[in-house]
C-alpha atoms as a PDB file:
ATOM      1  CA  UNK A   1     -45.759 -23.343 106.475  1.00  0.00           C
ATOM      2  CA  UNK A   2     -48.067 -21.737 103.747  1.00  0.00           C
ATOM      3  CA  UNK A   3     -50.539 -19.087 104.949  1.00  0.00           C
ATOM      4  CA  UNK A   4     -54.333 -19.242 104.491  1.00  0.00           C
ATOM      5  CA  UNK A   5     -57.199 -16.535 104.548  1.00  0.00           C
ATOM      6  CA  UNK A   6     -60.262 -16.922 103.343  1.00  0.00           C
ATOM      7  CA  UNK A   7     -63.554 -14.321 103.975  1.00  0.00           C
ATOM      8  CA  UNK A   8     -67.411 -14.452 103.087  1.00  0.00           C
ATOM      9  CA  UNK A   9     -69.367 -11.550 104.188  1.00  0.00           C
ATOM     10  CA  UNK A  10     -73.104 -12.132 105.373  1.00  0.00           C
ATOM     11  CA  UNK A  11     -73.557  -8.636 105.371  1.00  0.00           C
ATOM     12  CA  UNK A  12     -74.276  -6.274 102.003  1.00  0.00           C
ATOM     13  CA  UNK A  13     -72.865  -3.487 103.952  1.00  0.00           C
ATOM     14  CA  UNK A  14     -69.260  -5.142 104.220  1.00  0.00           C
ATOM     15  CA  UNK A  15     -69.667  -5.533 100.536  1.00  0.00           C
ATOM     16  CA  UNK A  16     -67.064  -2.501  99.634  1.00  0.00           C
ATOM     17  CA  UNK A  17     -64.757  -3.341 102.697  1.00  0.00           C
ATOM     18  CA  UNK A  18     -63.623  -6.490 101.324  1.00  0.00           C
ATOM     19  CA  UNK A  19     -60.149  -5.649  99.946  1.00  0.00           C
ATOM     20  CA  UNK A  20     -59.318  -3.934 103.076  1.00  0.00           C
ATOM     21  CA  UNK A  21     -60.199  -6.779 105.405  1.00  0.00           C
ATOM     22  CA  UNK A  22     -58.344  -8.764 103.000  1.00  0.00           C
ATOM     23  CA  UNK A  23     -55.103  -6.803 103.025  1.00  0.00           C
ATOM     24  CA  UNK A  24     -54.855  -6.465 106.665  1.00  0.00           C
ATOM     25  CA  UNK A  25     -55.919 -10.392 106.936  1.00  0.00           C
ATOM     26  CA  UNK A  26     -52.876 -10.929 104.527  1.00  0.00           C
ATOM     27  CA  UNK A  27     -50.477  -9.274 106.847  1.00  0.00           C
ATOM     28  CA  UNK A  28     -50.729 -11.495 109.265  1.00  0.00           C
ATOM     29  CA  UNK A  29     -50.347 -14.393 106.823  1.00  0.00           C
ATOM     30  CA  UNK A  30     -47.125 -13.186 104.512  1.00  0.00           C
ATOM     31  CA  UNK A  31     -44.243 -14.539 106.817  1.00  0.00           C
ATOM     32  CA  UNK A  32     -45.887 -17.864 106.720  1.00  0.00           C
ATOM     33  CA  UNK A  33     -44.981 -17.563 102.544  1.00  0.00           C
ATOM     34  CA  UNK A  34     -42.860 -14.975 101.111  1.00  0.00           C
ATOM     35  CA  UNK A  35     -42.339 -16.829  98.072  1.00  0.00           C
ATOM     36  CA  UNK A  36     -45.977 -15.369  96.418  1.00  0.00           C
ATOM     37  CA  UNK A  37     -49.042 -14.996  96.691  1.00  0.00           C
ATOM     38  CA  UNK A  38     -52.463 -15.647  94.757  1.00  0.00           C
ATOM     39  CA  UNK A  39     -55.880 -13.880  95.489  1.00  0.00           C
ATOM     40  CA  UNK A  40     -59.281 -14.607  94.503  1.00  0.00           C
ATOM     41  CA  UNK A  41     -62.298 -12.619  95.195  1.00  0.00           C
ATOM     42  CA  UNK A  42     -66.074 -13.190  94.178  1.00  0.00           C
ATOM     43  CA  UNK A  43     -68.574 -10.622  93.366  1.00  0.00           C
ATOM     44  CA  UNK A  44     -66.553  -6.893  92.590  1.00  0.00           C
ATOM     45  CA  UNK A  45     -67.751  -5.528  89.597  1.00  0.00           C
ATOM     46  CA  UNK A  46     -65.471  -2.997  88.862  1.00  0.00           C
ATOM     47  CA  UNK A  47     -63.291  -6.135  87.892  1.00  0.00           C
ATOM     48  CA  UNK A  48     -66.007  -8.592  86.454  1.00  0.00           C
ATOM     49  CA  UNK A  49     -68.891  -6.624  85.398  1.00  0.00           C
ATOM     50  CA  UNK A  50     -72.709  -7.946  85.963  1.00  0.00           C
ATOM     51  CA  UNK A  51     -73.248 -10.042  82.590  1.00  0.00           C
ATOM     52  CA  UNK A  52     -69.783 -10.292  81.847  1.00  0.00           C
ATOM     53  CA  UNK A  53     -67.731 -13.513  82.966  1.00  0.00           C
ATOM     54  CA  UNK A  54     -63.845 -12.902  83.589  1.00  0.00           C
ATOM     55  CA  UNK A  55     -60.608 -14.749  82.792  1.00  0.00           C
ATOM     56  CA  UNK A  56     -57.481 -14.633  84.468  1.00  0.00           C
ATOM     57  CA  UNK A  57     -54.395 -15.600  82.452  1.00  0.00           C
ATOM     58  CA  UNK A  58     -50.506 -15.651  83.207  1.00  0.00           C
ATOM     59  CA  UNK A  59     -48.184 -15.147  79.940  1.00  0.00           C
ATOM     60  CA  UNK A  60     -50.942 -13.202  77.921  1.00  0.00           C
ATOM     61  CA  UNK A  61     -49.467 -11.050  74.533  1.00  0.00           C
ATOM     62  CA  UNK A  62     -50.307  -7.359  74.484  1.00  0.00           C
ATOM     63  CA  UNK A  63     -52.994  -7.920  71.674  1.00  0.00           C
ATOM     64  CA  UNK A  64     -55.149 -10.472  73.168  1.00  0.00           C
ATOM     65  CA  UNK A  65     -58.711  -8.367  73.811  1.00  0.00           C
ATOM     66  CA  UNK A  66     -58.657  -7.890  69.781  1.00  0.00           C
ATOM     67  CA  UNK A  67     -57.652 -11.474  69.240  1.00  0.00           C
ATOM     68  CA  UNK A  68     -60.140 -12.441  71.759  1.00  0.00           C
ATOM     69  CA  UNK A  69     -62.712 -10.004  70.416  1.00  0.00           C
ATOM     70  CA  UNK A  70     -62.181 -11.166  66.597  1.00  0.00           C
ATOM     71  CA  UNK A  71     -63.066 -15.266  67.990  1.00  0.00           C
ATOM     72  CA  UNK A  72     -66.113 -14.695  69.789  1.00  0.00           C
ATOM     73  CA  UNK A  73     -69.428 -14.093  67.505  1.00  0.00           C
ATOM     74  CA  UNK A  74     -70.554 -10.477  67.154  1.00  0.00           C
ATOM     75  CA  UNK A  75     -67.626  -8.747  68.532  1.00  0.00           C
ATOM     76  CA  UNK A  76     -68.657  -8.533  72.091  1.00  0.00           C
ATOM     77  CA  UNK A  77     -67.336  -5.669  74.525  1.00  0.00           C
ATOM     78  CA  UNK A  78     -63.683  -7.510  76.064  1.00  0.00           C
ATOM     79  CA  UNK A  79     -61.811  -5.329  78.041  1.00  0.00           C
ATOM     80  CA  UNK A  80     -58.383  -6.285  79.643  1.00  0.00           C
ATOM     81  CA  UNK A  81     -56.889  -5.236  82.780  1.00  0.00           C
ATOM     82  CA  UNK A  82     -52.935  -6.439  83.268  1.00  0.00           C
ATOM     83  CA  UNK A  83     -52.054  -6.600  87.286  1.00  0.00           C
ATOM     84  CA  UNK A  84     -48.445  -7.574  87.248  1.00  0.00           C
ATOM     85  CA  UNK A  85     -48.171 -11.487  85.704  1.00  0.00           C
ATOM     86  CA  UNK A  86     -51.647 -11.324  85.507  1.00  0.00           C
ATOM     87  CA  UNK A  87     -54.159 -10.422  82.988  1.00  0.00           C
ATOM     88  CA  UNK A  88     -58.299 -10.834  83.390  1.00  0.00           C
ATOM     89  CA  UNK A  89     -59.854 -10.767  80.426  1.00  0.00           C
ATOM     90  CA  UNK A  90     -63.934 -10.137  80.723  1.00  0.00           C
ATOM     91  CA  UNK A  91     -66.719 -10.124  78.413  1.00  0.00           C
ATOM     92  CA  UNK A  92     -70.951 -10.683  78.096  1.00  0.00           C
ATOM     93  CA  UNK A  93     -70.010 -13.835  77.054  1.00  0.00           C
ATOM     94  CA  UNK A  94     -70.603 -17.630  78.487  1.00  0.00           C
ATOM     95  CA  UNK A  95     -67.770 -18.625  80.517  1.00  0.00           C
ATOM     96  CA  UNK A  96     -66.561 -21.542  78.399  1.00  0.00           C
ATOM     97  CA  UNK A  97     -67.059 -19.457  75.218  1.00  0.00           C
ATOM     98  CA  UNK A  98     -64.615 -17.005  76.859  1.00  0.00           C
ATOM     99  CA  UNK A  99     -61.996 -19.497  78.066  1.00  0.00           C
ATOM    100  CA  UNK A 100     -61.742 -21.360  74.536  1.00  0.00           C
ATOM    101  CA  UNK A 101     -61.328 -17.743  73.072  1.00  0.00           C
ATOM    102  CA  UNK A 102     -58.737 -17.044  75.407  1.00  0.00           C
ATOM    103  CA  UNK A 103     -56.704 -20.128  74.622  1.00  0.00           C
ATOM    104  CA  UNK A 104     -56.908 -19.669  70.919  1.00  0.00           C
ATOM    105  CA  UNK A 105     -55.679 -16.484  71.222  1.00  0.00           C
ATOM    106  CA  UNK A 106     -52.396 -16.807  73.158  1.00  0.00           C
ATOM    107  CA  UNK A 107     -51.776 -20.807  73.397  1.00  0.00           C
ATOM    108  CA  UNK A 108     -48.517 -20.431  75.407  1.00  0.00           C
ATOM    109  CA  UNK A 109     -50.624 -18.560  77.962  1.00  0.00           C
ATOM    110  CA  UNK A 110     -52.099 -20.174  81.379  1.00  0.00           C
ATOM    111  CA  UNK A 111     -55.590 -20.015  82.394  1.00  0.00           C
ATOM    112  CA  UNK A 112     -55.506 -19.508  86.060  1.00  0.00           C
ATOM    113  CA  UNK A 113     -59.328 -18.930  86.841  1.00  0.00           C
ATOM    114  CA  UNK A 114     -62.781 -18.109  85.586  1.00  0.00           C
ATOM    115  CA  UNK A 115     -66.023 -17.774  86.300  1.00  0.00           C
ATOM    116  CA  UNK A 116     -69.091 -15.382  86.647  1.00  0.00           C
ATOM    117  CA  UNK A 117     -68.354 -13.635  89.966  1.00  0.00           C
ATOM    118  CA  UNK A 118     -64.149 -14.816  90.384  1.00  0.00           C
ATOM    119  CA  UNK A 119     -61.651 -13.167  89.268  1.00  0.00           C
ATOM    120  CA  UNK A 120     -57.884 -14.277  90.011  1.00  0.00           C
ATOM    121  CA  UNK A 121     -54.640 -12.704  90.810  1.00  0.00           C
ATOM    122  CA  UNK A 122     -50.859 -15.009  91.081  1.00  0.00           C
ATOM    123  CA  UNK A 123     -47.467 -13.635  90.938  1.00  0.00           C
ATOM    124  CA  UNK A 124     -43.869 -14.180  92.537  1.00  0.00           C
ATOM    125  CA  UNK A 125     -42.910 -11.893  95.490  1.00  0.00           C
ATOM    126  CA  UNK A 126     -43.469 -10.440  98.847  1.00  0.00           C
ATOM    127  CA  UNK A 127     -47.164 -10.772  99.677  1.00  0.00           C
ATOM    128  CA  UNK A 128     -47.152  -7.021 100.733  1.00  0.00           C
ATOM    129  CA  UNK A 129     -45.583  -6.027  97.234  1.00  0.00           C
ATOM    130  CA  UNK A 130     -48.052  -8.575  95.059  1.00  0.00           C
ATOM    131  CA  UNK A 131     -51.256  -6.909  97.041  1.00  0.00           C
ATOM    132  CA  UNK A 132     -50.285  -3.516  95.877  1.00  0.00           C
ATOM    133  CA  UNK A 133     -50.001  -4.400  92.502  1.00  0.00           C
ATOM    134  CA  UNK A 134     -53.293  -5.939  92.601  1.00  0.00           C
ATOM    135  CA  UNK A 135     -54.840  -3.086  93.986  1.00  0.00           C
ATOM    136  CA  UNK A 136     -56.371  -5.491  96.692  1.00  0.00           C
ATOM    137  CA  UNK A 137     -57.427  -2.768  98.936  1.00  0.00           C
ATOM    138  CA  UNK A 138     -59.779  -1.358  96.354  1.00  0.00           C
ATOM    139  CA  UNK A 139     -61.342  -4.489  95.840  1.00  0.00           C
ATOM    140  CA  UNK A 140     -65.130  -5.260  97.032  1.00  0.00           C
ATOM    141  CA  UNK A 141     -67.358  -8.342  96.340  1.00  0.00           C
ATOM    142  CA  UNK A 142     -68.821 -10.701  98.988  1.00  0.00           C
ATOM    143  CA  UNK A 143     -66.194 -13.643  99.321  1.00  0.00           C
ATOM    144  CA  UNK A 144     -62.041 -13.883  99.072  1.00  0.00           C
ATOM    145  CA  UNK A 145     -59.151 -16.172  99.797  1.00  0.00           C
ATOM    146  CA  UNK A 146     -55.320 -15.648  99.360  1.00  0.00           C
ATOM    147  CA  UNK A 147     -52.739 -17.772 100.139  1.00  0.00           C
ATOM    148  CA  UNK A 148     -48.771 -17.100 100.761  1.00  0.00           C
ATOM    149  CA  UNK A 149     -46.616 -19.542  99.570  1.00  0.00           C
ATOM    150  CA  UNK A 150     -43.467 -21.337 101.461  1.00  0.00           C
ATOM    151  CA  UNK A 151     -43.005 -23.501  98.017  1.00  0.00           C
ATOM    152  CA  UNK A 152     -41.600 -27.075  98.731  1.00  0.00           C
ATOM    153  CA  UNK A 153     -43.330 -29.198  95.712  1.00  0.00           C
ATOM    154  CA  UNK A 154     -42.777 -27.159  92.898  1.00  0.00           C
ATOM    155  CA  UNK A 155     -40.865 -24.092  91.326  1.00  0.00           C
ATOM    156  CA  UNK A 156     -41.381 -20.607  92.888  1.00  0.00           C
ATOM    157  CA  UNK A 157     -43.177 -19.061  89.865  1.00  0.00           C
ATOM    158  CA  UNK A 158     -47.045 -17.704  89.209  1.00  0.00           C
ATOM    159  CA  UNK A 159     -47.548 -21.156  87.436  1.00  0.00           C
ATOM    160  CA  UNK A 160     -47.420 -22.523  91.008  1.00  0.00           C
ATOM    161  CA  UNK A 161     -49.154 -19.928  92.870  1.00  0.00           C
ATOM    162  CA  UNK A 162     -52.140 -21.051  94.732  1.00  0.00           C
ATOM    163  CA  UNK A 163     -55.023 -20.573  94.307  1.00  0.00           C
ATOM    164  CA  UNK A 164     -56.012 -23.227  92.024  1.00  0.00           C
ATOM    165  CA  UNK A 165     -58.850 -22.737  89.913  1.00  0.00           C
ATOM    166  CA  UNK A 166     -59.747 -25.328  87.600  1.00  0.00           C
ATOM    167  CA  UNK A 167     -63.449 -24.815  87.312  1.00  0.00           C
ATOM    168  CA  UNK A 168     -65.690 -22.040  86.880  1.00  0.00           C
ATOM    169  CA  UNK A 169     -65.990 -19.891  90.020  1.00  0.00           C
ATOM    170  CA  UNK A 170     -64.249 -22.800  91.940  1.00  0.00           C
ATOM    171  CA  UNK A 171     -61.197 -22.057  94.307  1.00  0.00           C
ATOM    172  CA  UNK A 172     -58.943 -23.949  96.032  1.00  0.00           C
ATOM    173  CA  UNK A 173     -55.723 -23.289  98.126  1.00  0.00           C
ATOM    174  CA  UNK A 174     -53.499 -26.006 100.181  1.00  0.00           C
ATOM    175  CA  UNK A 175     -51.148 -25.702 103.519  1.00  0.00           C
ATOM    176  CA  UNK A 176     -49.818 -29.160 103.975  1.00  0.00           C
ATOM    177  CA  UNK A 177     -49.003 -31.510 101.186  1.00  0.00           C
ATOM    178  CA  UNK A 178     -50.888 -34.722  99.293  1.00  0.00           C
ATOM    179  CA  UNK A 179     -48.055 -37.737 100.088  1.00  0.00           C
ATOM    180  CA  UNK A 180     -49.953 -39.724  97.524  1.00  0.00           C
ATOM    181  CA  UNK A 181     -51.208 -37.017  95.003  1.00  0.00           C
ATOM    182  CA  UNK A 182     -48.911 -39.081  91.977  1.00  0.00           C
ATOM    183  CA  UNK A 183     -50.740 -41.948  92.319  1.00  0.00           C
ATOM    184  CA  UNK A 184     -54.202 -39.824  92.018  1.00  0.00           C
ATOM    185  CA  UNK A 185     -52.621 -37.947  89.197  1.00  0.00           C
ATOM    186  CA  UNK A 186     -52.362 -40.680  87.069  1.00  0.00           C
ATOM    187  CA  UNK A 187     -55.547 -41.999  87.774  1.00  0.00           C
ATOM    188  CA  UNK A 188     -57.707 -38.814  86.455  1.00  0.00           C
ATOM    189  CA  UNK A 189     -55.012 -38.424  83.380  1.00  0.00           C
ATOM    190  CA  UNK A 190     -57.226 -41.903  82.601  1.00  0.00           C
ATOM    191  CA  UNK A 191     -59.818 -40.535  83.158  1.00  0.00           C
ATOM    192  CA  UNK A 192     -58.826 -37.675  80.881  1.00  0.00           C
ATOM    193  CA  UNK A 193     -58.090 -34.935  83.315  1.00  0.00           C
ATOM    194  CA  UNK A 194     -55.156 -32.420  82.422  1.00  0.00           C
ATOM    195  CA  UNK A 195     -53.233 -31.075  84.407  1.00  0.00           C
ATOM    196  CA  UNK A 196     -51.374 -27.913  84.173  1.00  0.00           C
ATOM    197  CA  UNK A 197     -48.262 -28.535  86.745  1.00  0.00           C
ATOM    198  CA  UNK A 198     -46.709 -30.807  88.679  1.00  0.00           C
ATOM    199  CA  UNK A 199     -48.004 -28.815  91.887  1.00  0.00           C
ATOM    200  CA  UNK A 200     -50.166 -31.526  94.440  1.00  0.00           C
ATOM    201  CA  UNK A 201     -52.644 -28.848  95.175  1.00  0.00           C
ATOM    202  CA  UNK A 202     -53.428 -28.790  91.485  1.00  0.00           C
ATOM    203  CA  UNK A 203     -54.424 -32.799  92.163  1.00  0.00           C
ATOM    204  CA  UNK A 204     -56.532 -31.426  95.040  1.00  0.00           C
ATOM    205  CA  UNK A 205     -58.446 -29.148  93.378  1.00  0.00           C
ATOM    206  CA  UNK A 206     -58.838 -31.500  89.960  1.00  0.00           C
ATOM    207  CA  UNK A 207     -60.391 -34.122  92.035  1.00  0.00           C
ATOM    208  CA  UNK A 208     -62.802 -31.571  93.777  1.00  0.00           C
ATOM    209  CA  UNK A 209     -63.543 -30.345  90.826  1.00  0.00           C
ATOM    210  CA  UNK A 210     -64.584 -33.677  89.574  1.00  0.00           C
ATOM    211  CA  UNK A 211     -67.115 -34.463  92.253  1.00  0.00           C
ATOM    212  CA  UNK A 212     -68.613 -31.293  92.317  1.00  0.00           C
ATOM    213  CA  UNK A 213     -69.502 -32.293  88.680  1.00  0.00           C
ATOM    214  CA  UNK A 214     -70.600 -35.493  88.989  1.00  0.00           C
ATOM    215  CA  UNK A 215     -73.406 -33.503  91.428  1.00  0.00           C
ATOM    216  CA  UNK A 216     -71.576 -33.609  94.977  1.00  0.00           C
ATOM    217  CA  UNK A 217     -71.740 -30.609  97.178  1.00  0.00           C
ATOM    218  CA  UNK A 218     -68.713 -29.007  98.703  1.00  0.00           C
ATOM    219  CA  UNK A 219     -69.311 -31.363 101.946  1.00  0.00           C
ATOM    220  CA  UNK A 220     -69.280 -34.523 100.108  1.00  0.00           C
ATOM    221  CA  UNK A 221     -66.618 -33.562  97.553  1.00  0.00           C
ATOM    222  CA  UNK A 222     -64.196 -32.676 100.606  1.00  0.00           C
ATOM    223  CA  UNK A 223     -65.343 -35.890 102.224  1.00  0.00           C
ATOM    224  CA  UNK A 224     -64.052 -38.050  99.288  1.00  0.00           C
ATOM    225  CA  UNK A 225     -61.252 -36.257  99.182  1.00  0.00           C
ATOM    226  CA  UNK A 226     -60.400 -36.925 102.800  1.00  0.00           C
ATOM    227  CA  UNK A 227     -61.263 -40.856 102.045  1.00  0.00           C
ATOM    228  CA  UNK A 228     -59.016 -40.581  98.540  1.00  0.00           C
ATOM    229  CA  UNK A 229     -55.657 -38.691  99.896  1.00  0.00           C
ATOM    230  CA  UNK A 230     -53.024 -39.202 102.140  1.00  0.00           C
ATOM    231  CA  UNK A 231     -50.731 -36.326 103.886  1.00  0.00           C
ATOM    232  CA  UNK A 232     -51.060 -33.673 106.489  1.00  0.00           C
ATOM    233  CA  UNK A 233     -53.402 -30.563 105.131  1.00  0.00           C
ATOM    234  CA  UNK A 234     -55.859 -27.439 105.621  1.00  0.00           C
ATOM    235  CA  UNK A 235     -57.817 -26.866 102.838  1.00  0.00           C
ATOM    236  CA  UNK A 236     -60.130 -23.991 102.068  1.00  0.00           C
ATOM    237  CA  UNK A 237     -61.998 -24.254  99.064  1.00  0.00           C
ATOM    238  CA  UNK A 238     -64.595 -21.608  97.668  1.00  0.00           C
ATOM    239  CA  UNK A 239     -67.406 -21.186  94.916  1.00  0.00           C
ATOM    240  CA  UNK A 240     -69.895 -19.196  93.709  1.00  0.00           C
ATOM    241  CA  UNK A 241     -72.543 -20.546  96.302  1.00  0.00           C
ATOM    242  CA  UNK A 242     -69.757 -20.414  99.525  1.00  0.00           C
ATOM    243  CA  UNK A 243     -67.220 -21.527 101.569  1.00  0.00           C
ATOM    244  CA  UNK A 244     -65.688 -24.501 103.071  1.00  0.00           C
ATOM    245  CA  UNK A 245     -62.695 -25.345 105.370  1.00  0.00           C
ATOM    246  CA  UNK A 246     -61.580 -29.121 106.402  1.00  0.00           C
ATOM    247  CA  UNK A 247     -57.994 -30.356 108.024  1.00  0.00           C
ATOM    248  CA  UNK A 248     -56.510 -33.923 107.789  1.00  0.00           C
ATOM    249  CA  UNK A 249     -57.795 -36.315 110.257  1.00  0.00           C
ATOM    250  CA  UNK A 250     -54.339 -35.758 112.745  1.00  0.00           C
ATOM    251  CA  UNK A 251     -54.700 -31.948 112.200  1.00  0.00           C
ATOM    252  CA  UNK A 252     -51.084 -30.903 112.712  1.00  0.00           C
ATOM    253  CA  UNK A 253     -51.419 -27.680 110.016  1.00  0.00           C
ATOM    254  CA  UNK A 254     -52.909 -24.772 111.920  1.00  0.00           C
ATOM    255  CA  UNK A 255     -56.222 -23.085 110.920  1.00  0.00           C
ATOM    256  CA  UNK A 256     -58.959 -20.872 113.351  1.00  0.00           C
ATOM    257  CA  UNK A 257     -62.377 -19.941 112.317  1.00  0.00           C
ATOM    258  CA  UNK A 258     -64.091 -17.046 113.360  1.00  0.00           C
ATOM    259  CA  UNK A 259     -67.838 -17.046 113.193  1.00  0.00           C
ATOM    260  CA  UNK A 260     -69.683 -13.658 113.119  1.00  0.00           C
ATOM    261  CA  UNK A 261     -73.414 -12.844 112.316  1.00  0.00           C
ATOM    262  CA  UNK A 262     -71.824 -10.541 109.466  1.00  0.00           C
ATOM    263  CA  UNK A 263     -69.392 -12.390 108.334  1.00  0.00           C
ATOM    264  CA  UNK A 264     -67.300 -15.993 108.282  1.00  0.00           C
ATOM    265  CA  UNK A 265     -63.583 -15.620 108.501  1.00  0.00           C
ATOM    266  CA  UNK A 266     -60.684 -18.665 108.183  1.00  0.00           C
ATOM    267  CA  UNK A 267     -56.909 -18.085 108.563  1.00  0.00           C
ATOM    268  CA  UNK A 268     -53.622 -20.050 109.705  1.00  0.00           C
ATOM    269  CA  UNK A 269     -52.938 -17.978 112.787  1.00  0.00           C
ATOM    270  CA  UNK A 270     -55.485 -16.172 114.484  1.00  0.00           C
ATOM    271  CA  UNK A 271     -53.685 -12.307 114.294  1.00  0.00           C
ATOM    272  CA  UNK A 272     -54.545 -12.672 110.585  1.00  0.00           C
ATOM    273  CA  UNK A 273     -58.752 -12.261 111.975  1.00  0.00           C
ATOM    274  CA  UNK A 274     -57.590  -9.979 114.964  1.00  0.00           C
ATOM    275  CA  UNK A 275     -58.387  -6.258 113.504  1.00  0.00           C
ATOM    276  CA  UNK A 276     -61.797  -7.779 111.692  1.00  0.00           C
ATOM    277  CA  UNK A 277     -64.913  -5.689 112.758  1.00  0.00           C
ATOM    278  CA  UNK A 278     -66.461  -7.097 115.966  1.00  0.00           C
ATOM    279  CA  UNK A 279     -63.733  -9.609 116.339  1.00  0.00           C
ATOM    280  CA  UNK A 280     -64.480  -9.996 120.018  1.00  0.00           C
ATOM    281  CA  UNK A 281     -68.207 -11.189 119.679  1.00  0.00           C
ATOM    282  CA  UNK A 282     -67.321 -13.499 117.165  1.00  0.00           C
ATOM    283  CA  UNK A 283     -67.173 -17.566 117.978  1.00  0.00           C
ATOM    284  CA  UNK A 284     -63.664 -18.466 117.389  1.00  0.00           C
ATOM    285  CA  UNK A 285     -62.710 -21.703 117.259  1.00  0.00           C
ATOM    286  CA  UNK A 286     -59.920 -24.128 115.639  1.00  0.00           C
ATOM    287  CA  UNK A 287     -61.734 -26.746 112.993  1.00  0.00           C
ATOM    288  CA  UNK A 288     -61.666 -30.385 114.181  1.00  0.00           C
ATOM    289  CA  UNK A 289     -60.003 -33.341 112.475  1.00  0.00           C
ATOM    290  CA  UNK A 290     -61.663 -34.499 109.710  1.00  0.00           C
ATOM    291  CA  UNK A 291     -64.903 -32.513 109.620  1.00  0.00           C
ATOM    292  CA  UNK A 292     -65.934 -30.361 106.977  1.00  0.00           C
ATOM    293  CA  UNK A 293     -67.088 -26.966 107.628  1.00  0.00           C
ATOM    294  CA  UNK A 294     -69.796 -25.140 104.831  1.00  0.00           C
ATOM    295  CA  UNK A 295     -71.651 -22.225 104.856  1.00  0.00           C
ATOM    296  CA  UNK A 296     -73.507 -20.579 101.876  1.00  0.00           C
ATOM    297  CA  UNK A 297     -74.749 -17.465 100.522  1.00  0.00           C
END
């Protein structure tokens, strides 16, 4: 019953209209999960400044840009900015660098994303409330996803908000659930993956992550994943280079994609694309079983 959106503009000029078309793509999403919501957009910097790289975190202490500041060589420019449960953290720094800083700094906090162009938002609540504290409609960049959340795996917290991020400028968010996600668990615990909840997205997007490092593209990665789980599923997962979208081979969780020369849009229920701009010369179609949709930058 969770809601999906997910939106990668072809077109520069969209570029500051991205929080806007998210918003109104998220109300036609947030009865589908009233439980919370997480957000993710690529490429606004007012939020994740060219040359900086940004960290979200859940839990962070009120001091942690100076305790971030005081780990990282030469005392680099880290600015904070709290929205709600969530607090990015960005610096001129390499992405890793920042990420081990942040976890020094406040080890009972959660790193929820991070990357060069992503910046993440989770919380508990009413979609509606969550965007406004996120100041989504004042958000611009060239890609974002969101996802409402009817939780039925896990507790209804920001811990097990989607989306999950678990490597750099990587995204992923679920409708549908992994039947055999424990037995997958265990098997990347041996292969040393951690895991930061009990959530069976969080399995999804560990094992995506894995391919993509082992040199896979998005296509691939989703393919193996499709070999690898069992369960009913949409998935939309995004990086820095794009987008992709793939459903369960029976293909009983809704999704439509739209398909404009400006601009690539994915949802649960089609009024979520309804009020984008030239919605009616778009191609607008429902994804097949099985098949992976990509596009890039």
């Amino acid at each position: 019953m969770c809601g999906i959106i997910g939106l990668h503009l072809r077109d520069p000029e969209l570029h500051p209209m991205l929080g806007r078309l998210l918003d109104d793509m998220l109300c036609g999403v947030s009865e589908r999960g009233p439980d919370s919501v997480g957000i993710a957009v690529y490429g606004d910097e007012t939020r994740n400044p060219a040359g900086h790289t940004a960290v979200s975190v859940l839990r962070a202490p009120g001091d942690l840009a100076a305790t971030v500041a005081t780990l990282l060589p030469g005392a680099p420019d880290v600015r904070v900015q709290p929205a709600g449960d969530t607090t990015v953290v960005t610096a001129p720094v390499d992405v890793d660098a920042l990420t081990a800083a942040a976890v020094a700094a406040a080890p009972d906090a959660l790193v929820v994303g991070s990357g060069h162009e992503l910046v993440v938002y989770k919380g508990a609540g009413h979609p509606q409330d969550l965007a406004r504290t996120y100041g989504l409609r004042e958000v611009s960049g060239w890609q974002g996803v969101a996802h409402t959340r009817m939780a039925t795996e896990s507790a209804i917290n920001p811990e097990g908000c989607h989306p999950y991020s678990v490597g750099a400028d990587q995204c992923l968010v679920h409708n549908g659930s992994f039947s055999n996600h424990a037995t997958i668990r265990r098997e990347l615990r041996r292969q040393g993956v951690s895991f930061d909840s009990e959530n069976d997205t969080e399995v999804g997007a560990r094992f995506v992550a894995a391919c993509l490092a082992e040199g896979d593209d998005l296509e691939k990665a989703l393919l193996r994943l499709g070999e690898t789980f069992d369960g009913f599923y949409t998935l939309l997962v995004t990086t820095a280079e794009g987008f992709a979208v793939v459903r369960d081979e029976i293909a009983c969780k809704p999704a439509v994609i739209a398909e404009h020369p400006r601009w690539v849009a994915m949802a649960s229920e089609f009024r979520a694309l309804a009020d984008l701009p030239g919605i009616d010369e778009a191609r607008i179609f429902e994804p097949d079983p099985g098949k992976v949709y990509t596009w890039g930058r």
